[in-house]
N, C-alpha and C. Protein backbone atom coordinates (compact mmCIF):
# COMPACT_ATOMS: atom_id res chain seq x y z
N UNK A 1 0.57 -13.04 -13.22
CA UNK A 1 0.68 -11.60 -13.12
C UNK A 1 0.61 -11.21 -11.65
N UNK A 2 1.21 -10.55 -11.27
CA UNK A 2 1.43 -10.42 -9.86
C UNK A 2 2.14 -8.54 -9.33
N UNK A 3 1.96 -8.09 -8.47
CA UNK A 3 2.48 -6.56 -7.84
C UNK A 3 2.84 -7.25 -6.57
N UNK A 4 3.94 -7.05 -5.96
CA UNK A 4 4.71 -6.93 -4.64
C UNK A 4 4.22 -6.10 -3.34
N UNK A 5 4.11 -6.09 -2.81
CA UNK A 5 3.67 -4.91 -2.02
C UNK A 5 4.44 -5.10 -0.54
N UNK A 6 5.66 -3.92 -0.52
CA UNK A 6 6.05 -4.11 1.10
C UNK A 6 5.45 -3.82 2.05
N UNK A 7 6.08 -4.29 2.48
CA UNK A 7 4.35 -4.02 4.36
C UNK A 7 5.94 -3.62 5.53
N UNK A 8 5.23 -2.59 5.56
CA UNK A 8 6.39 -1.99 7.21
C UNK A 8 6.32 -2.73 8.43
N UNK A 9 7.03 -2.47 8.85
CA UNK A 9 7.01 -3.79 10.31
C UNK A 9 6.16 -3.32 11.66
N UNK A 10 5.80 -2.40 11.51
CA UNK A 10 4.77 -2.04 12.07
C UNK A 10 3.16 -2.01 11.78
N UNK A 11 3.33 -2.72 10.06
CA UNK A 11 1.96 -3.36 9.86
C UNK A 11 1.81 -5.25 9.61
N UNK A 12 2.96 -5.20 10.04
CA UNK A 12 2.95 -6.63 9.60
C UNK A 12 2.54 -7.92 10.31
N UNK A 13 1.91 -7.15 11.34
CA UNK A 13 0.83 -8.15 12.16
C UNK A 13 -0.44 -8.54 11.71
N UNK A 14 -0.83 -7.75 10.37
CA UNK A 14 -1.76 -7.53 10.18
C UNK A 14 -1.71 -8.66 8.76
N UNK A 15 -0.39 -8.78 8.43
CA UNK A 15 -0.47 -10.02 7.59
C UNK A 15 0.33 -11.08 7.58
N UNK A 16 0.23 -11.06 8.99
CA UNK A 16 0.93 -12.61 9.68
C UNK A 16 2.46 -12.75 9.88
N UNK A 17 2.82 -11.62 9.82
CA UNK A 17 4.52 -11.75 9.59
C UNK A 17 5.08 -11.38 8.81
N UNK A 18 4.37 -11.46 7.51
CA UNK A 18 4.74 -11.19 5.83
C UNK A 18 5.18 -10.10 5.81
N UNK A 19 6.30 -10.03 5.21
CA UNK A 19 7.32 -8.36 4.88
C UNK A 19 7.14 -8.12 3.27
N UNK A 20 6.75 -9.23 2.73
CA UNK A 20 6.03 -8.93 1.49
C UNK A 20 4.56 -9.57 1.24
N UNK A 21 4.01 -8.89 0.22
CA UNK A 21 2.08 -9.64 0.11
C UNK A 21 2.38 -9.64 -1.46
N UNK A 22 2.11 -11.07 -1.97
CA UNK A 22 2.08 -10.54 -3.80
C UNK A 22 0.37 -10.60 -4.18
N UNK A 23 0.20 -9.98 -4.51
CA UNK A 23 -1.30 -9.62 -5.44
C UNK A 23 -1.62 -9.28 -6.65
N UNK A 24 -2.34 -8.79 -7.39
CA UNK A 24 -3.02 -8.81 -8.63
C UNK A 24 -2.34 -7.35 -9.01
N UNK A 25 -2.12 -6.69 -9.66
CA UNK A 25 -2.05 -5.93 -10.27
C UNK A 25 -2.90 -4.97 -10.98
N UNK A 26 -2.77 -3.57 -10.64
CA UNK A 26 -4.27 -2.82 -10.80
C UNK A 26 -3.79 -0.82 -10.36
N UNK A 27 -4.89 -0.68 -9.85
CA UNK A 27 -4.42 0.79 -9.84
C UNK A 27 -4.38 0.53 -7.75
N UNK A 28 -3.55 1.67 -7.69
CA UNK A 28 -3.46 1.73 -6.45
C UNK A 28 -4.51 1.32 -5.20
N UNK A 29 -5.44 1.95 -5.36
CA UNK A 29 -6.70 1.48 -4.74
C UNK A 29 -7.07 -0.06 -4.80
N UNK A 30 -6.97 -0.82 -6.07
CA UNK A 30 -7.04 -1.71 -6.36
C UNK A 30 -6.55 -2.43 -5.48
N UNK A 31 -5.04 -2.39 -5.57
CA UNK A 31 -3.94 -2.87 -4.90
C UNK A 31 -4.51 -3.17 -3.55
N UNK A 32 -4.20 -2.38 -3.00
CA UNK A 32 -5.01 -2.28 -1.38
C UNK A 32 -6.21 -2.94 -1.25
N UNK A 33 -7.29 -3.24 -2.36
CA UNK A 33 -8.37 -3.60 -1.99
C UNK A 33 -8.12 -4.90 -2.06
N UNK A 34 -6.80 -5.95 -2.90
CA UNK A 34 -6.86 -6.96 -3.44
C UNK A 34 -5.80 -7.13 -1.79
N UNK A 35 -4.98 -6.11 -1.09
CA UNK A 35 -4.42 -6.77 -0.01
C UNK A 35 -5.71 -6.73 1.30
N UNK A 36 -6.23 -6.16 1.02
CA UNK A 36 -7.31 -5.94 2.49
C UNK A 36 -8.56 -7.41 2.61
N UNK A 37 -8.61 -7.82 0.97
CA UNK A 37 -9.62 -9.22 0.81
C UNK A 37 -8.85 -10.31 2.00
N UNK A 38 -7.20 -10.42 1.40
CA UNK A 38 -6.20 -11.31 2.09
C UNK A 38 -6.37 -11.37 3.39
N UNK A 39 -6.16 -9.75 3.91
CA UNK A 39 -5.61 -9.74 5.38
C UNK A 39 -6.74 -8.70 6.01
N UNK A 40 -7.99 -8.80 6.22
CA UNK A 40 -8.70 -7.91 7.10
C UNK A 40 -8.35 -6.58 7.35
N UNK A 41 -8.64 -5.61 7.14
CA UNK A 41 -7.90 -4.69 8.57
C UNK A 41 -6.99 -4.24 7.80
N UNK A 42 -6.47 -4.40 6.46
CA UNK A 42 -5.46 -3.63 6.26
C UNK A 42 -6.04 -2.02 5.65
N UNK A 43 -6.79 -2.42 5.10
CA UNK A 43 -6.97 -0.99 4.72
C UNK A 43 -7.50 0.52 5.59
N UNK A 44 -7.80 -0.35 6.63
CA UNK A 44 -8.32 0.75 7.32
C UNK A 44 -6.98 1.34 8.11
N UNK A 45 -5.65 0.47 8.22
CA UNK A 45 -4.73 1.69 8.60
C UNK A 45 -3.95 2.33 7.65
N UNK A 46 -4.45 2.39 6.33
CA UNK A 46 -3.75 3.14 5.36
C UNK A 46 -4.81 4.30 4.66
N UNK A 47 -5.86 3.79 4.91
CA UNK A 47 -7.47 4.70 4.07
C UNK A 47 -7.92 5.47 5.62
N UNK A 48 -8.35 6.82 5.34
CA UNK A 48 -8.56 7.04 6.25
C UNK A 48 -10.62 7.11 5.88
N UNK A 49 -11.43 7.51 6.93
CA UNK A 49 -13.30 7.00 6.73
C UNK A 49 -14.01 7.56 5.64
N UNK A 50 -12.89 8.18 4.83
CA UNK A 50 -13.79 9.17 3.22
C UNK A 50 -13.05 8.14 2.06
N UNK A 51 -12.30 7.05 2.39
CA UNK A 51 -11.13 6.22 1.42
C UNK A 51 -9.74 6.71 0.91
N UNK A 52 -9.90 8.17 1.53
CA UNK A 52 -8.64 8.51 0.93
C UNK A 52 -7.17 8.07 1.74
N UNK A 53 -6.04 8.70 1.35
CA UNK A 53 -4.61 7.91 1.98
C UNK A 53 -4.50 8.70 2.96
N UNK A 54 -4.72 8.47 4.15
CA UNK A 54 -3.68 8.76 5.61
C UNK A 54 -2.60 9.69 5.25
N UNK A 55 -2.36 10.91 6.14
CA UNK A 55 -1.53 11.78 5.66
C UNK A 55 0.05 11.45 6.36
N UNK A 56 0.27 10.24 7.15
CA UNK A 56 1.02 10.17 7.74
C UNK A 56 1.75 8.67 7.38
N UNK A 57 0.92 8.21 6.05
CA UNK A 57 1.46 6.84 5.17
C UNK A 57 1.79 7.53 4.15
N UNK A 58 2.59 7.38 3.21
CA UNK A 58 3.40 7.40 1.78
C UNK A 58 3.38 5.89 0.92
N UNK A 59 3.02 6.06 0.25
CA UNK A 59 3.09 4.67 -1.10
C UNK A 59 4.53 5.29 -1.55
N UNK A 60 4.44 4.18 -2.50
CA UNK A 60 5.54 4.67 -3.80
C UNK A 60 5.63 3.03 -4.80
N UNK A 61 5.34 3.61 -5.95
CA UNK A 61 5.21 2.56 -7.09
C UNK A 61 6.87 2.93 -7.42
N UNK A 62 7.26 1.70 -7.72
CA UNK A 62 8.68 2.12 -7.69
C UNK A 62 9.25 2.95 -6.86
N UNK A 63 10.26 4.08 -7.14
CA UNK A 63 10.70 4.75 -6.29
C UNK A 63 9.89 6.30 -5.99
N UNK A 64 8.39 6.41 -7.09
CA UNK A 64 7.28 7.54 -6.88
C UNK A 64 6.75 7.87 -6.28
N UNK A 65 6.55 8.81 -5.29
CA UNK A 65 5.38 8.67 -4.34
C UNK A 65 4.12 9.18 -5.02
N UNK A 66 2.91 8.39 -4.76
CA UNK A 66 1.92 8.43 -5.35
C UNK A 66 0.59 9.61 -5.47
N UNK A 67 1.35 10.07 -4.17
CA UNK A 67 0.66 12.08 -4.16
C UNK A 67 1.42 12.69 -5.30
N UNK A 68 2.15 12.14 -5.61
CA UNK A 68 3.07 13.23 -6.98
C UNK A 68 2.30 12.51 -8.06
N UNK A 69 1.75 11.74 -8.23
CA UNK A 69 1.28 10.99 -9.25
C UNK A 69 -0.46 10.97 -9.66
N UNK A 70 -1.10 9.63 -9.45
CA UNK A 70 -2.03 9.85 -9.62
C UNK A 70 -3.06 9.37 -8.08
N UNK A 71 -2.15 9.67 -7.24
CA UNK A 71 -3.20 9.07 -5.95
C UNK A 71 -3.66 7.75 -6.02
N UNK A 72 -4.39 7.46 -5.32
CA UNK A 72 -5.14 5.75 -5.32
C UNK A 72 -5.62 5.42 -6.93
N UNK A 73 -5.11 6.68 -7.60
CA UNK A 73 -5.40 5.87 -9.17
C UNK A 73 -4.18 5.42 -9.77
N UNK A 74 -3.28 5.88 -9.47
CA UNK A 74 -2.17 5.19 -10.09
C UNK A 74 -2.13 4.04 -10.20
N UNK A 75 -1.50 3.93 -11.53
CA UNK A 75 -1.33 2.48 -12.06
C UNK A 75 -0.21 1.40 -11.37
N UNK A 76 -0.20 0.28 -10.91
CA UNK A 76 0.44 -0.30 -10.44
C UNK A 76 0.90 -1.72 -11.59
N UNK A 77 1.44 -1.55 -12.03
CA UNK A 77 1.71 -2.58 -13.35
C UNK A 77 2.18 -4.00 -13.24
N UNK A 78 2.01 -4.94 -13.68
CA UNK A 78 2.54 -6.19 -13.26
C UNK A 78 4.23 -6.75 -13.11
N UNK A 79 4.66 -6.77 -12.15
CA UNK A 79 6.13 -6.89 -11.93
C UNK A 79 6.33 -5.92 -11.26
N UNK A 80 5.80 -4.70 -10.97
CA UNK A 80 5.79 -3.69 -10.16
C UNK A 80 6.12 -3.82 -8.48
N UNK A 81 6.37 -3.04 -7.73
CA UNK A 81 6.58 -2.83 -6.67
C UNK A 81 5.36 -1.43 -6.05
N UNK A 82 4.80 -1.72 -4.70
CA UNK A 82 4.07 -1.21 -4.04
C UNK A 82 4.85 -0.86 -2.51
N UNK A 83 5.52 0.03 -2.32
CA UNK A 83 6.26 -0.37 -1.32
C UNK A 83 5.51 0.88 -0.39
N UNK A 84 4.93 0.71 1.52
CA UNK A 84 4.38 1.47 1.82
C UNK A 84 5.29 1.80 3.18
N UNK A 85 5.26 2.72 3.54
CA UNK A 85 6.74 4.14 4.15
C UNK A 85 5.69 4.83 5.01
N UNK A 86 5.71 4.21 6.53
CA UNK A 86 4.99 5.23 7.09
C UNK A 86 6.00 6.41 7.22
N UNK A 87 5.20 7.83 7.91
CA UNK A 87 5.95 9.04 7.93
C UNK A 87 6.90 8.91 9.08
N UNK A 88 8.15 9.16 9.70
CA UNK A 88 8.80 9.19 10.69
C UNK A 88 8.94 10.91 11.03
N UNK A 89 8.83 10.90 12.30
CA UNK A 89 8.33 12.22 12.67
C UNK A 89 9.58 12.37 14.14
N UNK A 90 10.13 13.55 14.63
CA UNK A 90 10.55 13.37 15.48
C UNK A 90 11.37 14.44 15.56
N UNK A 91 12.42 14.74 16.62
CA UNK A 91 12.70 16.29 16.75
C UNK A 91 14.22 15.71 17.59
């Protein structure tokens, strides 16, 4: 049983190169907690110091984003996709 999780290339130092991480399957929070055991350090650039999500990262379980959903509770199901979209900002 396994969830996918893409990692942006601007976090992907943080797990050695990897453009994908496969992990356990769980609710969003979960997710993250089962990639942060792996790779140190990951959660703290996606959680901001109360645990909640960074307003300037986007999840999306499938193609959902997870503020439309259930936040770090959403379900992340096995075979699933975790794919994480920082915000691009610019003028």
């Amino acid at each position: 049983m396994a969830v996918t999780i893409r990692v942006p290339t601007t976090l992907r130092p943080l797990t050695a190169g990897e453009a994908e991480v496969v992990v356990e399957p769980g609710t969003v929070g979960q997710v993250l907690g089962f990639l942060d055991r792996s790779h140190p350090g990951f959660s703290a650039k996606i959680l901001d110091d109360d645990g909640e999500l960074r307003r300037f990262v986007n999840l999306f379980v499938s193609d959902d984003d997870v503020r439309f959903l259930d936040g770090l509770d959403t379900q992340v199901p096995d075979g699933e996709t975790l794919s994480i979209i920082p915000a691009v900002a610019g003028g």
